[in-house]
Protein backbone atom coordinates (compact mmCIF):
# COMPACT_ATOMS: atom_id res chain seq x y z
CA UNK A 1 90.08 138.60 95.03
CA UNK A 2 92.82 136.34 94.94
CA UNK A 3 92.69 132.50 94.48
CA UNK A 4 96.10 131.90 95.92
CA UNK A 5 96.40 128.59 97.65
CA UNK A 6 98.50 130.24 100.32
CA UNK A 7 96.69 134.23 100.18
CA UNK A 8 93.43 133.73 101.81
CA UNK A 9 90.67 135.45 99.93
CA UNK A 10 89.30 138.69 102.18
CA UNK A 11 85.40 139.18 102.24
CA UNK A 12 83.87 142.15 100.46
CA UNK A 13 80.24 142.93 100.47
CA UNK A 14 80.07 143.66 97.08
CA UNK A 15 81.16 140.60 95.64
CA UNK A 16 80.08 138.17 98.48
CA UNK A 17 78.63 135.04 96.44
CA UNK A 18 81.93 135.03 94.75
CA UNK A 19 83.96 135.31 97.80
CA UNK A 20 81.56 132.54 99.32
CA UNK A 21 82.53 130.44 96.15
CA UNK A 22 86.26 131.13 96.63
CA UNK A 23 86.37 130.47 100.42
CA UNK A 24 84.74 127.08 99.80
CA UNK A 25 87.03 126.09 97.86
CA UNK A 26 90.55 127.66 99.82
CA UNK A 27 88.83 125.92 103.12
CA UNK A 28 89.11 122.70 101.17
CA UNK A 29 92.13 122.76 99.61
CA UNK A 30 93.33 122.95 103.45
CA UNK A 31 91.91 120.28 104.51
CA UNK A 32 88.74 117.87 103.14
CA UNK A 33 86.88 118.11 105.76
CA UNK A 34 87.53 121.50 106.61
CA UNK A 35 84.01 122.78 105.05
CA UNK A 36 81.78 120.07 106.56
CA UNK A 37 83.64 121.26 110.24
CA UNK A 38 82.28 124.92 109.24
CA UNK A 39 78.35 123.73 107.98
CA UNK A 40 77.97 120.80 110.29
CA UNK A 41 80.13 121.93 113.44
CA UNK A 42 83.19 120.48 115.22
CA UNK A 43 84.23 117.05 114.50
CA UNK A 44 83.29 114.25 116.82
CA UNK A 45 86.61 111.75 117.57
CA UNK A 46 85.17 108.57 118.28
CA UNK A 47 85.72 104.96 119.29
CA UNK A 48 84.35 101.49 120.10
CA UNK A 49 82.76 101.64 123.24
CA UNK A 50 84.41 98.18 124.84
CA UNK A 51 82.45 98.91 127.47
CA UNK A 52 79.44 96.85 126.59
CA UNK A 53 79.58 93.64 125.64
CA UNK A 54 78.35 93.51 121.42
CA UNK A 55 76.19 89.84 120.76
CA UNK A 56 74.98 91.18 117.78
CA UNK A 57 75.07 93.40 114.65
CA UNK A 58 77.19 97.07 114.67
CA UNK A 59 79.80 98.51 117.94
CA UNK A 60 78.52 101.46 119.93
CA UNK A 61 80.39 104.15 119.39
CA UNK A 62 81.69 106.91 121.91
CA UNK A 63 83.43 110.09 121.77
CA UNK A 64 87.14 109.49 122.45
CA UNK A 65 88.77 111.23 125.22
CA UNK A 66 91.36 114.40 124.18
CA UNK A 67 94.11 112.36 125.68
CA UNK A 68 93.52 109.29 123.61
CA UNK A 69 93.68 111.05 120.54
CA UNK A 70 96.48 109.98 117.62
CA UNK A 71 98.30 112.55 116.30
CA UNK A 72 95.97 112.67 113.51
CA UNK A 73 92.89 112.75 115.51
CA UNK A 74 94.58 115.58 117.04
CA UNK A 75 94.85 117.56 113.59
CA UNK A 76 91.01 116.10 112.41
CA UNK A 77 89.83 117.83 116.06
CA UNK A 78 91.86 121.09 115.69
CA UNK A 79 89.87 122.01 112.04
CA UNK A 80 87.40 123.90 114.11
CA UNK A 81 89.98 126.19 115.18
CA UNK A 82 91.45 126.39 111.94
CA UNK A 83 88.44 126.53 109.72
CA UNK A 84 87.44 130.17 111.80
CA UNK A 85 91.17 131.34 112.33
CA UNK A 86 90.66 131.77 108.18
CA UNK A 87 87.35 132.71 107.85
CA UNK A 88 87.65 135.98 110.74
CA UNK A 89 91.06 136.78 108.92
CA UNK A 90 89.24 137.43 105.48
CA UNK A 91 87.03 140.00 107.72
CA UNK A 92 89.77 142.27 108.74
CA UNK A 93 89.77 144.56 106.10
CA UNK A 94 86.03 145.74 107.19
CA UNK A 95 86.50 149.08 108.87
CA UNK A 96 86.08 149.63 112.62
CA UNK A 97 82.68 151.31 112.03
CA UNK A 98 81.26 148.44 109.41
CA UNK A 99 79.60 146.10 111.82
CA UNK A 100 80.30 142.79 111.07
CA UNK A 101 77.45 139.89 110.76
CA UNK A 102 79.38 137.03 112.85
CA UNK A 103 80.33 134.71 110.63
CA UNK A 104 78.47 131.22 112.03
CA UNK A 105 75.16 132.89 110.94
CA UNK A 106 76.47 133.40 107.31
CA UNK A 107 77.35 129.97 106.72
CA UNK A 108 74.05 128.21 108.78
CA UNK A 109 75.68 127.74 112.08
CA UNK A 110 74.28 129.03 115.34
């Protein structure tokens, strides 16, 4: 397997808790928060709600709309994409007949 920032490490059966290892680590040398996006699901873009009037102690916070997002927020909200683009690529080399487990029940997601 190769550890390559840029060569994303492809799955094997064999040596799966050290490709598990390695993936970890590629997904978050992308991105911090690429790994929680995978464990925890996609990330939530939110704001103060103005909407109600705060007297006292924290804001209420809702999810922003896609069209308010900054460019950033735009990036933070795409890792879900990304995060799976990489991990279905490292599957590829699994032949047609291998059937593949899909790859949210490996890492806890449903």
């Amino acid at each position: 397997m190769s550890t390559s920032h840029n060569k994303i490490p492809m799955f094997s059966k064999e040596d799966y808790d050290d490709w598990e290892i390695i993936m970890q680590a590629h997904i978050a040398a992308q991105d911090d928060d690429m790994w929680s996006v995978i464990t925890d699901g996609p990330m939530k873009i939110m704001k103060v709600n103005t909407a109600i009037a705060i007297s006292e102690g924290a804001p209420e916070y809702v999810e922003k709309k896609r069209d308010e997002y900054t460019n950033e927020e735009k990036k933070k909200a795409n890792l879900d994409n990304v995060s799976w683009d990489i991990l279905y690529k490292t599957t590829r080399i699994c032949s047609a007949k291998s059937k593949i487990v899909p790859l949210p029940r490996i890492f806890g997601r449903s």
